[in-house]
C-alpha atoms as a PDB file:
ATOM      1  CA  UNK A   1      86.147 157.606 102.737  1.00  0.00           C
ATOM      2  CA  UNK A   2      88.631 159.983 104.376  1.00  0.00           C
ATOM      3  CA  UNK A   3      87.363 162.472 107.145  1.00  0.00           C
ATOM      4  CA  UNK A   4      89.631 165.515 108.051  1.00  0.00           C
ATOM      5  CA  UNK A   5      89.603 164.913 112.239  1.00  0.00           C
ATOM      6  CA  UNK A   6      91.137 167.203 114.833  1.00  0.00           C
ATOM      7  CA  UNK A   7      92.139 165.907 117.882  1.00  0.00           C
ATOM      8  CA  UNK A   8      89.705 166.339 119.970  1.00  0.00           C
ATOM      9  CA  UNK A   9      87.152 164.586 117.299  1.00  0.00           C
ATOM     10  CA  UNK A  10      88.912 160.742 117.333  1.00  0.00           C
ATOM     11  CA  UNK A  11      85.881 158.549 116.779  1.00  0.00           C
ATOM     12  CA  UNK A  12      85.349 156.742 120.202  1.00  0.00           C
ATOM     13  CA  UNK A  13      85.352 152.589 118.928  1.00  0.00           C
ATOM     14  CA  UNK A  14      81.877 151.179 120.329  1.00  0.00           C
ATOM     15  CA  UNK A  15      82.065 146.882 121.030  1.00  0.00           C
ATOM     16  CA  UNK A  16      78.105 145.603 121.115  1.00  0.00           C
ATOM     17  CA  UNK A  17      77.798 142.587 122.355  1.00  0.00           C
ATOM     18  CA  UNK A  18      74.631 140.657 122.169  1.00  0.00           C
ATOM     19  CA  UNK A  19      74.643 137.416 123.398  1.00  0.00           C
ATOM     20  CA  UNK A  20      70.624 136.679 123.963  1.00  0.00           C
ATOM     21  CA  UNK A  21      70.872 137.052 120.020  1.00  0.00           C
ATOM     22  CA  UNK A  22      74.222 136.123 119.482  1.00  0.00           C
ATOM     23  CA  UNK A  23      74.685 139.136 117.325  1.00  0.00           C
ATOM     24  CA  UNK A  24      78.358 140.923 118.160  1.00  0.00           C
ATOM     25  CA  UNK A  25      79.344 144.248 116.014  1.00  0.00           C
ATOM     26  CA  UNK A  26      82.837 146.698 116.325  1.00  0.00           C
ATOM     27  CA  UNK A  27      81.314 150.653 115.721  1.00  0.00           C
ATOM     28  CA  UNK A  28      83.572 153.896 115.283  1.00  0.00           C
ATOM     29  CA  UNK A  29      81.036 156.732 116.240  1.00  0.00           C
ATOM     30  CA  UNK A  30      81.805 160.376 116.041  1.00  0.00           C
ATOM     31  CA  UNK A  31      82.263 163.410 114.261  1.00  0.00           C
ATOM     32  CA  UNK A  32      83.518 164.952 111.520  1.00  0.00           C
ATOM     33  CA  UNK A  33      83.350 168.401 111.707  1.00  0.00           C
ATOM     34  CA  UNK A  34      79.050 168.954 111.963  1.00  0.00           C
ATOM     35  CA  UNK A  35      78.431 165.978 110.192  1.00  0.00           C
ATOM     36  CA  UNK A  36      78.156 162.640 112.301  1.00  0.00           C
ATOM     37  CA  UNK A  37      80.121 159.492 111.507  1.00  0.00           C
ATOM     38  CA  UNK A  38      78.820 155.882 112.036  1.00  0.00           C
ATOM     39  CA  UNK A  39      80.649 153.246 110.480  1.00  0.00           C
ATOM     40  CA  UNK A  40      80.308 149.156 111.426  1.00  0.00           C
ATOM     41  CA  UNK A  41      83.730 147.812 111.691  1.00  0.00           C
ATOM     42  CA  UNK A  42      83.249 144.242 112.035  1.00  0.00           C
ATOM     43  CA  UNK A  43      79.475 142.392 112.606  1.00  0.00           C
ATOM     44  CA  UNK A  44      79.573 138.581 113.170  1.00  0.00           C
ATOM     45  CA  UNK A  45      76.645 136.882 113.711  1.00  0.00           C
ATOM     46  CA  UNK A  46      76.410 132.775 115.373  1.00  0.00           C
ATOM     47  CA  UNK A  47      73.779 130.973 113.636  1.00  0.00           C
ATOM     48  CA  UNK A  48      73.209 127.079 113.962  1.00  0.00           C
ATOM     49  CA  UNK A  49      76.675 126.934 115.592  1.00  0.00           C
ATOM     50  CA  UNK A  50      78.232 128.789 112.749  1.00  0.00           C
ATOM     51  CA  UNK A  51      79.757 132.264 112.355  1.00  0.00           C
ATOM     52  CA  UNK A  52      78.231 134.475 109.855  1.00  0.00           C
ATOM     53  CA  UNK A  53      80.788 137.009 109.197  1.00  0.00           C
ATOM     54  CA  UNK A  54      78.144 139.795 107.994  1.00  0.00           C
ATOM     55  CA  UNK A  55      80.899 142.615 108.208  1.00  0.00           C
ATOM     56  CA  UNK A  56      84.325 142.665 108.094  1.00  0.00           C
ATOM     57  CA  UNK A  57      86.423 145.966 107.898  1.00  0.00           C
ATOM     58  CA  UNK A  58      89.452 144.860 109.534  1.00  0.00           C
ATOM     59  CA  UNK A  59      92.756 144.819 107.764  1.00  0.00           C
ATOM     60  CA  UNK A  60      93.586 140.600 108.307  1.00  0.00           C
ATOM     61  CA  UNK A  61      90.245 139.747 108.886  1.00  0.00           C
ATOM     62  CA  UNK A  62      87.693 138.085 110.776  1.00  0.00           C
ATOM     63  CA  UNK A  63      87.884 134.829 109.588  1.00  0.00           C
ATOM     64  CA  UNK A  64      91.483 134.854 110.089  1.00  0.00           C
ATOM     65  CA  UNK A  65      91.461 135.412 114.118  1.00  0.00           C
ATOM     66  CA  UNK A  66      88.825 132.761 114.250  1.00  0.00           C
ATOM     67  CA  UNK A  67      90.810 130.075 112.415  1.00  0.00           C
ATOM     68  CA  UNK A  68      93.797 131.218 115.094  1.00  0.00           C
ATOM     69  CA  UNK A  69      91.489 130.490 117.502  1.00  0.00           C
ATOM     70  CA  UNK A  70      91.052 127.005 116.391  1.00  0.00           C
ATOM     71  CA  UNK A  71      87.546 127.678 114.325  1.00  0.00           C
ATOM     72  CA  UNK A  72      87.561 124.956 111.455  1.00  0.00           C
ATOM     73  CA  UNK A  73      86.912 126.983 108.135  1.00  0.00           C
ATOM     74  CA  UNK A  74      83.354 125.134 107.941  1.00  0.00           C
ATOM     75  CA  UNK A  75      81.889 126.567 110.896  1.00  0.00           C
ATOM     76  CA  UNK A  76      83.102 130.070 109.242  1.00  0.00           C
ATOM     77  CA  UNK A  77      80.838 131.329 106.746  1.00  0.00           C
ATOM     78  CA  UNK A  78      81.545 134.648 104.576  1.00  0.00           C
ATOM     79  CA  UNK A  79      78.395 135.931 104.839  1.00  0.00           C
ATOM     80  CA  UNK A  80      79.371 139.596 103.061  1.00  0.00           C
ATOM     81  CA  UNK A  81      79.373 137.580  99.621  1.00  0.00           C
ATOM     82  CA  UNK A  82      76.588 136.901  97.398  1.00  0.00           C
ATOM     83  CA  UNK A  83      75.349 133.057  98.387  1.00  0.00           C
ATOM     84  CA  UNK A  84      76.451 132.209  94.575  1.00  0.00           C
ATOM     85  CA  UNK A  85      80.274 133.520  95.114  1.00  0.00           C
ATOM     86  CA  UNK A  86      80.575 131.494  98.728  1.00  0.00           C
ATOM     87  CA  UNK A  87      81.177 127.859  97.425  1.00  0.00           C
ATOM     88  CA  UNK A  88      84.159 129.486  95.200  1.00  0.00           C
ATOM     89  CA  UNK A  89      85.595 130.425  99.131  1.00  0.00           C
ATOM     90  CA  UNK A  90      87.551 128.215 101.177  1.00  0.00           C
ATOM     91  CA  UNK A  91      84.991 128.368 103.915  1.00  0.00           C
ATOM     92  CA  UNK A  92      81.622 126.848 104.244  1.00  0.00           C
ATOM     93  CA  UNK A  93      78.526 128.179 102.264  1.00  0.00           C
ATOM     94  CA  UNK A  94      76.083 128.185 104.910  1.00  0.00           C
END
């Protein structure tokens, strides 16, 4: 989707964090001309101590910072694909 922004109508980048849930999502909120603009970025989700990647609209990827971070690939699961493409993934299924 392309949006034709002036300056003055940069989407401000919104970071919700909630840890009671464990539920943590990257927004871009704004405008585009009179029509509003709400995209998720990124929405990651810890579930049984893994991390459900629900979202993930960033260029390298979610599951890419977490492995930097030391995350072993089965405590990562790529939860934005059908549960009958994960176990064709190198990360876990669930």
């Amino acid at each position: 989707m392309t949006y034709n922004l002036s300056p003055n109508q940069i989407p401000l980048i919104v970071v919700e964090l909630d840890e009671e849930h464990d539920h943590y999502m990257l927004n871009s909120i704004g405008w585009n001309d009179k029509q509003r603009i709400w995209n998720t970025i990124v929405f990651v989700r810890i579930k049984n101590a893994k991390f459900w990647i629900e979202i993930d609209g960033l260029e390298q990827g979610v599951a890419t910072d977490l492995l930097g971070y030391g995350v072993p690939k089965d405590d990562i699961i790529l939860a934005f694909h059908h549960p009958t493409i994960r176990p064709y993934t190198e990360f876990a299924v669930a």
